[in-house]
Protein backbone atom coordinates (compact mmCIF):
# COMPACT_ATOMS: atom_id res chain seq x y z
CA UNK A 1 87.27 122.05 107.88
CA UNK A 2 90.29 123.20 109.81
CA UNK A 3 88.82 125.59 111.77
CA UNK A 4 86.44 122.46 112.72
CA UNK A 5 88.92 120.20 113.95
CA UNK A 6 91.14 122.93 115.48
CA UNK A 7 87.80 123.88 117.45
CA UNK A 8 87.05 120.39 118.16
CA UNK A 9 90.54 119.97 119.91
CA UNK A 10 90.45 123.21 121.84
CA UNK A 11 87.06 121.93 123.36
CA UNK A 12 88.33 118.38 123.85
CA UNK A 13 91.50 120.29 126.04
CA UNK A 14 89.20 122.81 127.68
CA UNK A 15 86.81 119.65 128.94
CA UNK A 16 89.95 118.13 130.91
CA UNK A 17 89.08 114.37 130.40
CA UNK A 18 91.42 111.75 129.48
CA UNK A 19 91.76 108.55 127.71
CA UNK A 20 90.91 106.19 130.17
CA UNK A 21 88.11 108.23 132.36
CA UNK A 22 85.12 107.25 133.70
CA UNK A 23 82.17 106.47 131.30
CA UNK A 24 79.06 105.99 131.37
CA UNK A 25 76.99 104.60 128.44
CA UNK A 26 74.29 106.55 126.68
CA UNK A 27 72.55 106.57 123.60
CA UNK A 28 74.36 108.42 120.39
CA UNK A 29 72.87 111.91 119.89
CA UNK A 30 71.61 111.52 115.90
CA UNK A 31 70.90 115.12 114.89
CA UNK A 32 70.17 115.39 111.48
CA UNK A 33 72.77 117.20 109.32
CA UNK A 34 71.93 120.75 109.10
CA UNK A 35 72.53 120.93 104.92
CA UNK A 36 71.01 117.98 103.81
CA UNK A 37 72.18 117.75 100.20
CA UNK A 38 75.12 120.16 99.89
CA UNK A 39 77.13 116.77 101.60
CA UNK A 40 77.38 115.27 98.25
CA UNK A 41 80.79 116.73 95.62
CA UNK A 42 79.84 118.53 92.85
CA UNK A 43 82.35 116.33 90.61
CA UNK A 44 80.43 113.75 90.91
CA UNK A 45 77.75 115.01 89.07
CA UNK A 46 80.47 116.72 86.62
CA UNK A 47 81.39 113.38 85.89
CA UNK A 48 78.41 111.85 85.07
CA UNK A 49 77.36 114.53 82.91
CA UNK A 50 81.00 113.39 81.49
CA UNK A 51 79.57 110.02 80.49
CA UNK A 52 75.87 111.25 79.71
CA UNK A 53 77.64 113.46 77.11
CA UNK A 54 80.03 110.45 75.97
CA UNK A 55 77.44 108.30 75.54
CA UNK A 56 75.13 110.63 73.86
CA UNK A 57 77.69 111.13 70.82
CA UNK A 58 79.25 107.05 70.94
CA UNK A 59 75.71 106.12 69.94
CA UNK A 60 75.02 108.80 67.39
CA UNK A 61 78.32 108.02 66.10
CA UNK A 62 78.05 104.03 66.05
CA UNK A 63 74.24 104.60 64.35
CA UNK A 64 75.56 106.59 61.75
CA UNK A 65 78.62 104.51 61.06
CA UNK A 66 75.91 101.60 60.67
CA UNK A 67 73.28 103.55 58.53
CA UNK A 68 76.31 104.87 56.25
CA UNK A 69 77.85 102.11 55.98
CA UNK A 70 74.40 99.99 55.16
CA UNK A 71 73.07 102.29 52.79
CA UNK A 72 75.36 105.48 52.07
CA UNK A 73 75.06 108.96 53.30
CA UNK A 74 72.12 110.15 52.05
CA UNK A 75 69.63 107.43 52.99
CA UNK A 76 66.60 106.90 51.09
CA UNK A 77 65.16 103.41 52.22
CA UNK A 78 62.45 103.91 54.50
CA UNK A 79 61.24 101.24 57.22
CA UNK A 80 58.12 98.74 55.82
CA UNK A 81 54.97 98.93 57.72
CA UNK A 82 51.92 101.48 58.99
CA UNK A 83 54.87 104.14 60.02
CA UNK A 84 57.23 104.18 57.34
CA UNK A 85 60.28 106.09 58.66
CA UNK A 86 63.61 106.71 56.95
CA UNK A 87 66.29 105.44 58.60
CA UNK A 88 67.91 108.52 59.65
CA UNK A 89 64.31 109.11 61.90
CA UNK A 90 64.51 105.76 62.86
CA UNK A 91 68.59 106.31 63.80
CA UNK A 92 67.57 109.31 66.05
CA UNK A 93 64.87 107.02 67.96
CA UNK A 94 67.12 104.17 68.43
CA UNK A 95 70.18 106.50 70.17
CA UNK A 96 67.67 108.47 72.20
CA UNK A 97 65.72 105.38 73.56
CA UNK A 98 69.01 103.75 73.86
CA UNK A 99 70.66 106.83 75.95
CA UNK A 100 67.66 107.23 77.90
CA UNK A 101 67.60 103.12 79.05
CA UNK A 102 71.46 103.67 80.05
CA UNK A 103 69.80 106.39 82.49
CA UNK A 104 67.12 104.04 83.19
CA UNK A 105 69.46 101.22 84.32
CA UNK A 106 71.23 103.65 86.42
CA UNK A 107 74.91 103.44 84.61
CA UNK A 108 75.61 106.66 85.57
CA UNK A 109 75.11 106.14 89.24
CA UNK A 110 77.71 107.43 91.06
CA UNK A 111 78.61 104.49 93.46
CA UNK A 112 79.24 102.90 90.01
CA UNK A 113 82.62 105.27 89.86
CA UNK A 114 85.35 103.10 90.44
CA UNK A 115 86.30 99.44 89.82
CA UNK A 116 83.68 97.65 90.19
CA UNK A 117 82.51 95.52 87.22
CA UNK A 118 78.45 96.21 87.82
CA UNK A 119 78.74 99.70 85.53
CA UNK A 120 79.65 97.26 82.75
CA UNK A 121 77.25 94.76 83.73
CA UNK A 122 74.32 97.96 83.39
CA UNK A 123 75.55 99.32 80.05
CA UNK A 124 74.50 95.49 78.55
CA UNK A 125 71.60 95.49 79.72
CA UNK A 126 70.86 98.77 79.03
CA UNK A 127 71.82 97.55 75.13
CA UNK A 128 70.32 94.52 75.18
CA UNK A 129 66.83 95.92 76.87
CA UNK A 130 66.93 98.97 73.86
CA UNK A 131 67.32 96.43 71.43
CA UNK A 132 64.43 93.75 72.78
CA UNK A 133 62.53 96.89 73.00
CA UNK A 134 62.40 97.71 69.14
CA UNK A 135 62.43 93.86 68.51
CA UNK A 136 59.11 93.68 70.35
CA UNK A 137 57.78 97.49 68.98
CA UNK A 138 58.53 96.60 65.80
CA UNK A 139 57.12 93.00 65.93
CA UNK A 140 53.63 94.59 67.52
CA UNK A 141 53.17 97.23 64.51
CA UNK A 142 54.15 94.95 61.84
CA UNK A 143 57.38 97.45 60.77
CA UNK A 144 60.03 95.76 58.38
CA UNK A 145 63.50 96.64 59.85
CA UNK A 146 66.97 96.30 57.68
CA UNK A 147 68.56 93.14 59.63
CA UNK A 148 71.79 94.35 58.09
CA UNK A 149 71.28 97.84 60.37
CA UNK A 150 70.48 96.50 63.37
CA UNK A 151 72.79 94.41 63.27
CA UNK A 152 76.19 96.80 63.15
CA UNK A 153 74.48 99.36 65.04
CA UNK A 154 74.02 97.82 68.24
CA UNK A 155 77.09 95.60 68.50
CA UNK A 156 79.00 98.44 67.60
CA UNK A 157 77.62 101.23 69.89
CA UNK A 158 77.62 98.46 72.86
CA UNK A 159 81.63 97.55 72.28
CA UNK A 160 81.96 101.31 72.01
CA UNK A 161 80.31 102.37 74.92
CA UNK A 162 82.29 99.77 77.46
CA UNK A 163 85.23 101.38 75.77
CA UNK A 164 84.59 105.10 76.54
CA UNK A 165 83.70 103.89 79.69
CA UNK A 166 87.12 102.02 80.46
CA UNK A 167 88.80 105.01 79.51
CA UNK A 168 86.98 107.17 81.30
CA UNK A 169 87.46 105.06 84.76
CA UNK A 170 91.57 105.12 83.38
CA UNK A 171 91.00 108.87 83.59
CA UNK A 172 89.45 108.70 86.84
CA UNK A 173 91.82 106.53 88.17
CA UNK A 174 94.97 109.08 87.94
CA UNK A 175 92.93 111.87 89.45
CA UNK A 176 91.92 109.30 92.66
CA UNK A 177 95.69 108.81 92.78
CA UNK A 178 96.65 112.74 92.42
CA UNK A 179 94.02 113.05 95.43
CA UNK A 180 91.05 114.42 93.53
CA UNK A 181 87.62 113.13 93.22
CA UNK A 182 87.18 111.26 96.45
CA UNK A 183 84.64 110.34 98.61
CA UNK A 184 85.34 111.59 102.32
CA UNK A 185 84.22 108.76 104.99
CA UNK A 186 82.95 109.57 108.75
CA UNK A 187 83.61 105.63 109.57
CA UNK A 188 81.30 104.72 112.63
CA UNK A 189 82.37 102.14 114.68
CA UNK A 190 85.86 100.89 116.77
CA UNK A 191 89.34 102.87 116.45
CA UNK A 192 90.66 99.20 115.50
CA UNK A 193 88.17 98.41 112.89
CA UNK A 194 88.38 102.15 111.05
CA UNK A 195 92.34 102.05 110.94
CA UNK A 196 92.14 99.12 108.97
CA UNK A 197 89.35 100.51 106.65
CA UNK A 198 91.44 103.22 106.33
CA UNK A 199 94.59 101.54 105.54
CA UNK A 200 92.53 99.53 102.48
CA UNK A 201 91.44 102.73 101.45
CA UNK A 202 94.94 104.54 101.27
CA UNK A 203 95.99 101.24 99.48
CA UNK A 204 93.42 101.20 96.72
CA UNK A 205 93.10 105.01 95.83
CA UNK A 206 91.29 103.50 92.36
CA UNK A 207 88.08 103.40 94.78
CA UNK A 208 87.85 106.65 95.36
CA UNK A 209 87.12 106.88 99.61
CA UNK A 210 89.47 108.35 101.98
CA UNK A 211 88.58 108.11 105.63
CA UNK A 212 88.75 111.65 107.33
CA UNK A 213 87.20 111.10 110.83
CA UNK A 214 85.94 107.96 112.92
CA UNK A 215 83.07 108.79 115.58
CA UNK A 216 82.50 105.44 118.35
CA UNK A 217 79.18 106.08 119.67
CA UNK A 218 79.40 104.37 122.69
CA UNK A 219 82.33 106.04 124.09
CA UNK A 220 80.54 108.98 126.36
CA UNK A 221 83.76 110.61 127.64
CA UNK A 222 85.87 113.40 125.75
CA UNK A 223 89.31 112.37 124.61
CA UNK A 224 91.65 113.71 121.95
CA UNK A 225 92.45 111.12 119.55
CA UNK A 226 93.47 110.71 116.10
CA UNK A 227 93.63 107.60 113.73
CA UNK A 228 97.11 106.68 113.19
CA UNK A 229 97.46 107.23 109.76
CA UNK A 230 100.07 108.87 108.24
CA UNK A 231 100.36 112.47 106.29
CA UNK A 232 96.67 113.68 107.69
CA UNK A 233 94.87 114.47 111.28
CA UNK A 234 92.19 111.41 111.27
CA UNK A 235 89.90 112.50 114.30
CA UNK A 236 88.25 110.09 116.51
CA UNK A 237 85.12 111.79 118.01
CA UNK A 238 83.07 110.21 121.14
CA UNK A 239 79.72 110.74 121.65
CA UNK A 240 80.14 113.97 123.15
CA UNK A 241 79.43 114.89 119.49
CA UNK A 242 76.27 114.11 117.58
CA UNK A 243 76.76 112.74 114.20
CA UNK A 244 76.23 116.19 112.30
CA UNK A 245 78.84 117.49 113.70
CA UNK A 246 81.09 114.17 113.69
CA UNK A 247 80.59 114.71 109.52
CA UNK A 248 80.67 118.49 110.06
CA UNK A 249 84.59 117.75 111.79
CA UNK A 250 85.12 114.94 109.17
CA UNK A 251 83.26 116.97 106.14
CA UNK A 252 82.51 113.38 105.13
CA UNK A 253 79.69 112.64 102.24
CA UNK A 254 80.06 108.87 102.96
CA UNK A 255 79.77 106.85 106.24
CA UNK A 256 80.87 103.38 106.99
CA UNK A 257 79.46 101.08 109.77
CA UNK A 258 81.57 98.71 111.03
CA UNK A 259 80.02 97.14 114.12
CA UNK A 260 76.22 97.08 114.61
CA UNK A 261 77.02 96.09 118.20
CA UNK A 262 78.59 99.37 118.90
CA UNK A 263 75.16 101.35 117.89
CA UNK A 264 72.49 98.19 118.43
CA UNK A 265 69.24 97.45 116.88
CA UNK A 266 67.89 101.12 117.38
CA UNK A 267 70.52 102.85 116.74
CA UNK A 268 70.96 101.66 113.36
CA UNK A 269 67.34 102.27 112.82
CA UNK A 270 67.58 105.94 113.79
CA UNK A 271 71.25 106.13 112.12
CA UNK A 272 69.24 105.19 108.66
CA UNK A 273 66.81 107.89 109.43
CA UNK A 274 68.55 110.62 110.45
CA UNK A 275 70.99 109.92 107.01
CA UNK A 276 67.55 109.80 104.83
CA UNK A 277 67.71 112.56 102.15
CA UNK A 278 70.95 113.84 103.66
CA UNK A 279 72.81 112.98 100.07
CA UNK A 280 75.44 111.19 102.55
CA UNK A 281 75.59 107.54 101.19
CA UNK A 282 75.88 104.67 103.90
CA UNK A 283 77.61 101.33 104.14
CA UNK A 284 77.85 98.93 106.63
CA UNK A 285 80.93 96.68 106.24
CA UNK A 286 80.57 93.11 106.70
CA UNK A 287 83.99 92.44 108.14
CA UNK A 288 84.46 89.64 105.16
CA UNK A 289 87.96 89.94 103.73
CA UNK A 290 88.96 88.80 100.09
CA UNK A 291 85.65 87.17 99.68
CA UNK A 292 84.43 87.52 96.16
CA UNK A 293 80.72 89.41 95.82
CA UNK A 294 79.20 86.26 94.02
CA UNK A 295 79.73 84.40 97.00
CA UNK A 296 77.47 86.41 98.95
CA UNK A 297 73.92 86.27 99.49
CA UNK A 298 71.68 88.79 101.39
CA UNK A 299 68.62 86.35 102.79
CA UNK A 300 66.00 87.48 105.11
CA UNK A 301 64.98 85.01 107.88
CA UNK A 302 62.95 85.08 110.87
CA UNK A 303 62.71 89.60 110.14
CA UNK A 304 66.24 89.68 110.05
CA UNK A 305 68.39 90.25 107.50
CA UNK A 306 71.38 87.95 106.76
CA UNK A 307 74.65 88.05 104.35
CA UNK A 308 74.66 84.15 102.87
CA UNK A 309 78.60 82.82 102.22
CA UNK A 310 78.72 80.29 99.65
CA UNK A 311 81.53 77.60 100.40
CA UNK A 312 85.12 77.94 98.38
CA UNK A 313 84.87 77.50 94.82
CA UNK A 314 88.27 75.48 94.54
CA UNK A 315 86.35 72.56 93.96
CA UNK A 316 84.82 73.82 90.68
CA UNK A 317 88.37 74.73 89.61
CA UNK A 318 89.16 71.21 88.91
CA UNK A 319 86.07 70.53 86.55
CA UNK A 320 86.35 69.78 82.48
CA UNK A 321 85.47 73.77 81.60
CA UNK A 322 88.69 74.91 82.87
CA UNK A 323 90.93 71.89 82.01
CA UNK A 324 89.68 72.36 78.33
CA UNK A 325 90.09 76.40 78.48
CA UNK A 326 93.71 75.65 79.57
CA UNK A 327 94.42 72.56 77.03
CA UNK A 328 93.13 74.36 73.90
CA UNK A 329 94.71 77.82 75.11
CA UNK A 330 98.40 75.68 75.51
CA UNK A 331 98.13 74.26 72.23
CA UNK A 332 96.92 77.45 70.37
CA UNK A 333 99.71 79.86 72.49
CA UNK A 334 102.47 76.92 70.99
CA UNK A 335 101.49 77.28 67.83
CA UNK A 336 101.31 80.98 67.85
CA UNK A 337 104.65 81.41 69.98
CA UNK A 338 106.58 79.11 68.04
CA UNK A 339 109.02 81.43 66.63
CA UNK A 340 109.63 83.12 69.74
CA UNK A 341 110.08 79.47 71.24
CA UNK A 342 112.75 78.97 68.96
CA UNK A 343 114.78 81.91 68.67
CA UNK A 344 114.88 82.09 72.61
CA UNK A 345 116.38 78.39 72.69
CA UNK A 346 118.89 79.28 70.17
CA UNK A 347 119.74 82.16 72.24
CA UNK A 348 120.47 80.76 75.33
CA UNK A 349 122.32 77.52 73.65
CA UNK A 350 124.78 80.31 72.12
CA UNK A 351 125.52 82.34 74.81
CA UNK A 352 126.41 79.99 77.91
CA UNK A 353 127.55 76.31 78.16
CA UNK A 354 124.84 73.62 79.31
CA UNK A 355 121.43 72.62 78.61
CA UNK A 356 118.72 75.04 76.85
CA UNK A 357 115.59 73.89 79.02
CA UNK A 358 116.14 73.45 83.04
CA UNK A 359 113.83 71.15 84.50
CA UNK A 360 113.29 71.00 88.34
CA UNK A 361 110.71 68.83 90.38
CA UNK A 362 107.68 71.71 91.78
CA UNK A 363 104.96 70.51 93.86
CA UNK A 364 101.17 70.32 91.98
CA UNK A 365 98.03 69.72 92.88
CA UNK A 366 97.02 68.12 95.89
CA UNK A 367 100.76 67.60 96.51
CA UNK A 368 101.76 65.46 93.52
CA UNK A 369 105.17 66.24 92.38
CA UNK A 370 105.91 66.89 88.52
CA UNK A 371 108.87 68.06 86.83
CA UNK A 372 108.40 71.81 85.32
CA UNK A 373 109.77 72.94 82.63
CA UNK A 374 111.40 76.67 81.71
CA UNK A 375 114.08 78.13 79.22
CA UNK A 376 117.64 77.65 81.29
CA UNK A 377 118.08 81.38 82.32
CA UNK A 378 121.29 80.88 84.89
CA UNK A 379 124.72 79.40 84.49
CA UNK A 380 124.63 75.46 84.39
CA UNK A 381 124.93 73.98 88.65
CA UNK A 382 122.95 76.90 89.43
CA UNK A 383 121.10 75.49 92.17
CA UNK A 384 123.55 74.12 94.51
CA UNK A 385 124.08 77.94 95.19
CA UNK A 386 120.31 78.49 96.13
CA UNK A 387 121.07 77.87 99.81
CA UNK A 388 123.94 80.06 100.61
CA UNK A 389 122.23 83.07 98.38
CA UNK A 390 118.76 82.57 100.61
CA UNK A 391 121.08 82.65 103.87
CA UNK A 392 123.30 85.78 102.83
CA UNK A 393 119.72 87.63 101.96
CA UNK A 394 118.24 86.42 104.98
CA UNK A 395 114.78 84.71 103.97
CA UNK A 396 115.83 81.02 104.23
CA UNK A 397 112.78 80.68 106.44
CA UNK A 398 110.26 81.81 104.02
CA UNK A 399 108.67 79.69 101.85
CA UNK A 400 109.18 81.93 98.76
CA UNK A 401 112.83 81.33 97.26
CA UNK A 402 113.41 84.30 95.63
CA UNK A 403 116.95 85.86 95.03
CA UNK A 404 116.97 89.70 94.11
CA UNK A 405 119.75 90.94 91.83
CA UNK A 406 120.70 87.72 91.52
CA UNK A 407 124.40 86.56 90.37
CA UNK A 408 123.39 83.11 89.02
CA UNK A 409 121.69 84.55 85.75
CA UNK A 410 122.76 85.38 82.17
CA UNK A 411 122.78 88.10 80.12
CA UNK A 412 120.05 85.94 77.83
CA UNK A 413 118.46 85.34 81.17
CA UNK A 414 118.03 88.46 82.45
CA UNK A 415 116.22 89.32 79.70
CA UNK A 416 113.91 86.21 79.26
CA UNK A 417 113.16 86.72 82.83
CA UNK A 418 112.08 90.91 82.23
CA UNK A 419 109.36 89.56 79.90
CA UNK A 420 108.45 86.33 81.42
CA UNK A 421 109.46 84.57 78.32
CA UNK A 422 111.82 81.84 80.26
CA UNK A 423 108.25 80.52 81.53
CA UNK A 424 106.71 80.08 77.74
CA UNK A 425 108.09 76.43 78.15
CA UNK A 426 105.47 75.43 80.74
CA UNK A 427 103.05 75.65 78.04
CA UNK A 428 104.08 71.74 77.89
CA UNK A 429 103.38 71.35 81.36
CA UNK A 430 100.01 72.72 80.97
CA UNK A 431 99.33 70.70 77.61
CA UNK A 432 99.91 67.60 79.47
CA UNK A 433 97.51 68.52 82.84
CA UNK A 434 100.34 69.15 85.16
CA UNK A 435 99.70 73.09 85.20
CA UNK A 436 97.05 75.56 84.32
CA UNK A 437 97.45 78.63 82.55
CA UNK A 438 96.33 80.36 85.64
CA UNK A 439 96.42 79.18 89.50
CA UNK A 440 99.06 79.34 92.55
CA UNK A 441 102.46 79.38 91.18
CA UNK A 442 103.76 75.92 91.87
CA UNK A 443 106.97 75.73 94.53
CA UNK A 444 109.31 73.37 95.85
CA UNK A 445 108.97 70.62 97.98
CA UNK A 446 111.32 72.68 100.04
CA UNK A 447 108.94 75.51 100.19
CA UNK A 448 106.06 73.33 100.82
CA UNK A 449 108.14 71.66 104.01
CA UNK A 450 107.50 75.51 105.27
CA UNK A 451 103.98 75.58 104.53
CA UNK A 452 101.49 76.13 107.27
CA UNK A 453 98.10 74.72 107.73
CA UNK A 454 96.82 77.87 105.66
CA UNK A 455 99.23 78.13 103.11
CA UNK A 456 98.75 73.80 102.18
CA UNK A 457 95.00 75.04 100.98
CA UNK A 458 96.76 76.38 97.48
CA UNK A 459 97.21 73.12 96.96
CA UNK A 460 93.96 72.40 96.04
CA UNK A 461 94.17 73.54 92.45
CA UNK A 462 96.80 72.56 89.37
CA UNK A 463 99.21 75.56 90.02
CA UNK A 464 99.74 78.04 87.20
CA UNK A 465 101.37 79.69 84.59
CA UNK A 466 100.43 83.17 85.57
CA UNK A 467 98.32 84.08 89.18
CA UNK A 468 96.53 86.92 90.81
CA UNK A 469 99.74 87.54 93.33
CA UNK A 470 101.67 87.60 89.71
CA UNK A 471 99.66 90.66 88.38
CA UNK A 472 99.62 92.20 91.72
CA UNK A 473 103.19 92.82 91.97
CA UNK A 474 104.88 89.80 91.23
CA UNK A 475 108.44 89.09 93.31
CA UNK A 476 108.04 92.57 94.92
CA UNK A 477 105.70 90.96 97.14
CA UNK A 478 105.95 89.78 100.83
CA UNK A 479 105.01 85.94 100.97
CA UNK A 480 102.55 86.91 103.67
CA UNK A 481 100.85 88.93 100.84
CA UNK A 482 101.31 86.63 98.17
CA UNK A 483 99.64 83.42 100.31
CA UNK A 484 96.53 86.13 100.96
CA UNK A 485 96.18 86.75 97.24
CA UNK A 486 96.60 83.17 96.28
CA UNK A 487 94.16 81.77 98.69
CA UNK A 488 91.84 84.31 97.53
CA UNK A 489 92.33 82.84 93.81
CA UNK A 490 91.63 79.47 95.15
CA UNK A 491 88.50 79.94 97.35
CA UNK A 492 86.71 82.41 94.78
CA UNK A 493 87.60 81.02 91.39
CA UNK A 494 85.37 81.92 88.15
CA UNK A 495 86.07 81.15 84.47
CA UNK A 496 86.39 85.11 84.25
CA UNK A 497 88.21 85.97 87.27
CA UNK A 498 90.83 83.72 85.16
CA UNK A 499 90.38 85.81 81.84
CA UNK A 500 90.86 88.89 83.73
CA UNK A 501 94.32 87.66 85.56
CA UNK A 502 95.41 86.36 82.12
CA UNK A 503 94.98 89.93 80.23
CA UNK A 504 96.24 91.88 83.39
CA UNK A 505 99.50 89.28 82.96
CA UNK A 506 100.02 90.34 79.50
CA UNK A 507 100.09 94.29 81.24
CA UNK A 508 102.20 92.78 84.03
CA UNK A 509 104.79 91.36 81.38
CA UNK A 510 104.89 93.91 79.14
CA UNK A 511 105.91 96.32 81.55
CA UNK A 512 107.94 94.07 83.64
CA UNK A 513 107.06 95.06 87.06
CA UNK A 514 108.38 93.22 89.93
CA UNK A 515 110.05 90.09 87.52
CA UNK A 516 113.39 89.53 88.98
């Protein structure tokens, strides 16, 4: 690959054109890539022998476990009906037809590797189509099954398989961050565009793509360019290349297209064709930032094909579903915290003069004020010093008042803070409908005043307990980040996007990252 680009320079210096020259437009040259299939990593299929070997001994494993612990280890009982099998026959049919409908569904697809909650989403239905299956085989030849069986077996080899498979993407994971096992990406399309694609990509190694060369197909004149990125030579290649060997420079097995306009119509046709049994995946961007997949739609009108936005779901955010998830989960976290509740108020009446709770007024929904309630984690009068601290750190113009190393708290506070317990209190608030367990963290009227038009949209929804800009880094955050995060929250909510936040703010807590 060196060699490549090192060629690819001298040629661009030989040519004597500059950034800037004349141009004159012409249609991309598409050759097809020379080596159609060797484009695609060999890890990747590594890997998914990985799970197709995993899963192959989770289910032989979770149908034993069943048939031993139904009827012993040396299994006698045979099925009732015209094929009476024992149940150790019947064990080896229902992990092969169940291992083969994981293949069938495609969980081991290898854009699957990553994040990206659809591998999940295939391994149920792959257990839940295996299990309909002998339902209906079983129902057409009249075969007696042991309900008891059936019943461990598949609950337990489904739960078992989404668990090999977390661990395996854990594994993955820390290799994407050592630099291993990613998917190089010839991004097609403007300099602009590709540097931000590539800056996502650097940010969120977990998906596995690293951008290695960007090739604009309607810019006809040679130039020597790189992406600014930092710690690698990013080439940007003009159309005095053809796209084999813009991925030959880039030795890219993905490409990205982010601007039809720069190829048009045809050029996208013959861009699809001349990628067609290449093994080189393609994806065309959409340009759509922080806009959750379930609110897009792919429609076809008129020949054409069209992505479908659904409107912000803050609205549904406000329903009964969620104020009833948050209610019941307040009352039953009370109850179950109670000791903690106590021993922490003890603690902090003991060790410093003044009140155990602090209340202060926070801004809610729809910009009602209520007063919130925490454990009292700085000396008593702590606030009139808020001012002067924000001034001396220099963010009094930001609408996120918060003080690092600061001198206000107590020993007892410091360490309610590390774990988040000092918040446990606003279980209350929640109880009585002020809060939610999860939503916007709710701010001062101060910190409203600063608000602009964008930021008064969190506002929408009964701030939270915990939120997505909580589990993403917490204070170590720039406001401009945590107003992206939150306004994400608000205009994609789901009843699991909360259930996710809430178990990734147990991980946040318990390893106190960012709570200050």
């Amino acid at each position: 690959m060196t060699q490549q680009i090192e060629t690819a320079r001298k040629e661009r210096r030989q040519s004597g054109d500059r950034r800037g020259g004349p141009s004159r437009r012409r249609r991309p040259r598409f050759d097809r890539p020379a080596d159609q299939h060797a484009a695609r990593d060999a890890w990747e299929h590594r890997h998914a022998a990985r799970l197709a070997a995993t899963d192959l001994i989770v289910l032989t494993v979770a149908v034993l476990i069943a048939m031993i612990t139904k009827f012993g280890s040396a299994p006698e009982e045979r099925t009732n009906g015209p094929v009476g099998l024992n149940y150790a026959e019947l064990g080896a049919i229902i992990v092969v037809t169940w291992w083969l409908s994981l293949i069938i569904y495609r969980s081991r697809d290898q854009r699957l590797f990553g994040d990206d909650a659809e591998e999940y989403r295939r391994v149920i239905k792959a257990t839940v189509f295996t299990f309909s299956l002998l339902a209906i085989v079983s129902l057409l030849i009249k075969a007696d099954m042991s309900r008891g069986y059936l019943a461990l077996a598949f609950p337990l080899g489904g739960a078992v398989l989404l668990v090999s498979r977390k661990l395996w993407r854990v594994w993955l994971r820390k290799q994407r961050y050592r630099g291993r096992g990613l998917s190089r990406v010839l991004v097609i399309g403007g300099a602009q565009s590709s540097k931000s694609i590539s800056d996502s990509f650097d940010k969120n190694k977990a998906a596995g793509y690293r951008v290695t060369g960007v090739w604009v197909p309607d810019r006809n004149h040679v130039m020597t360019e790189w992406l600014d990125v930092p710690h690698r030579f990013v080439p940007v290649i003009g159309t005095e290349r053809s796209l084999s060997e813009a991925l030959a420079i880039s030795n890219a097995n993905t490409v990205v297209l982010t601007d039809t306009e720069h190829l048009g119509h045809e050029g996208l046709r013959d861009l699809v064709w001349q990628l067609e049994s290449a093994g080189i995946d393609l994806m065309v961007a959409p340009n759509l930032v922080d806009v959750a997949g379930s609110r897009l739609h792919m429609r076809g009108v008129a020949g054409m094909s069209f992505l479908h936005l659904e409107e912000p779901q803050y609205a549904a955010a406000g329903t009964w579903p969620k104020a009833l998830f948050d209610r019941a989960g307040a009352a039953f976290l009370i109850v179950m915290l109670s000791p903690l509740l106590i021993g922490s108020a003890i603690a902090v009446k003991l060790t410093s003069p003044g009140a155990v709770f602090f209340h202060q007024e926070r801004i809610g929904r729809d910009g009602t004020a209520f007063r919130m309630m925490k454990f009292r984690s700085m000396r008593s009068g702590a606030d009139a010093e808020l001012q002067a601290l924000l001034v001396a750190q220099g963010t009094a113009d930001k609408p996120l008042f918060k003080i690092s190393n600061d001198p206000r708290i107590t020993k007892v506070g410091a360490f309610l803070r590390r774990f988040s317990i000092d918040e446990i209190p606003q279980l209350f608030n929640v109880l009585k409908g002020d809060m939610s367990l999860v939503g916007p963290r709710p701010q001062q009227a101060a910190e409203v005043e600063l608000y602009d038009d964008k930021a008064h949209r969190r506002l929408r929804v009964r701030p939270g307990m915990t939120g997505l800009w909580q589990v993403s880094g917490r204070s170590d955050l720039s406001w401009e980040e945590a107003i992206r995060l939150d306004m994400s929250y608000v205009e994609n909510w789901s009843m699991t996007a909360d259930l996710i936040i809430l178990w990734r703010t147990v991980r946040a807590v318990l390893g106190s990252d960012g709570a200050y």
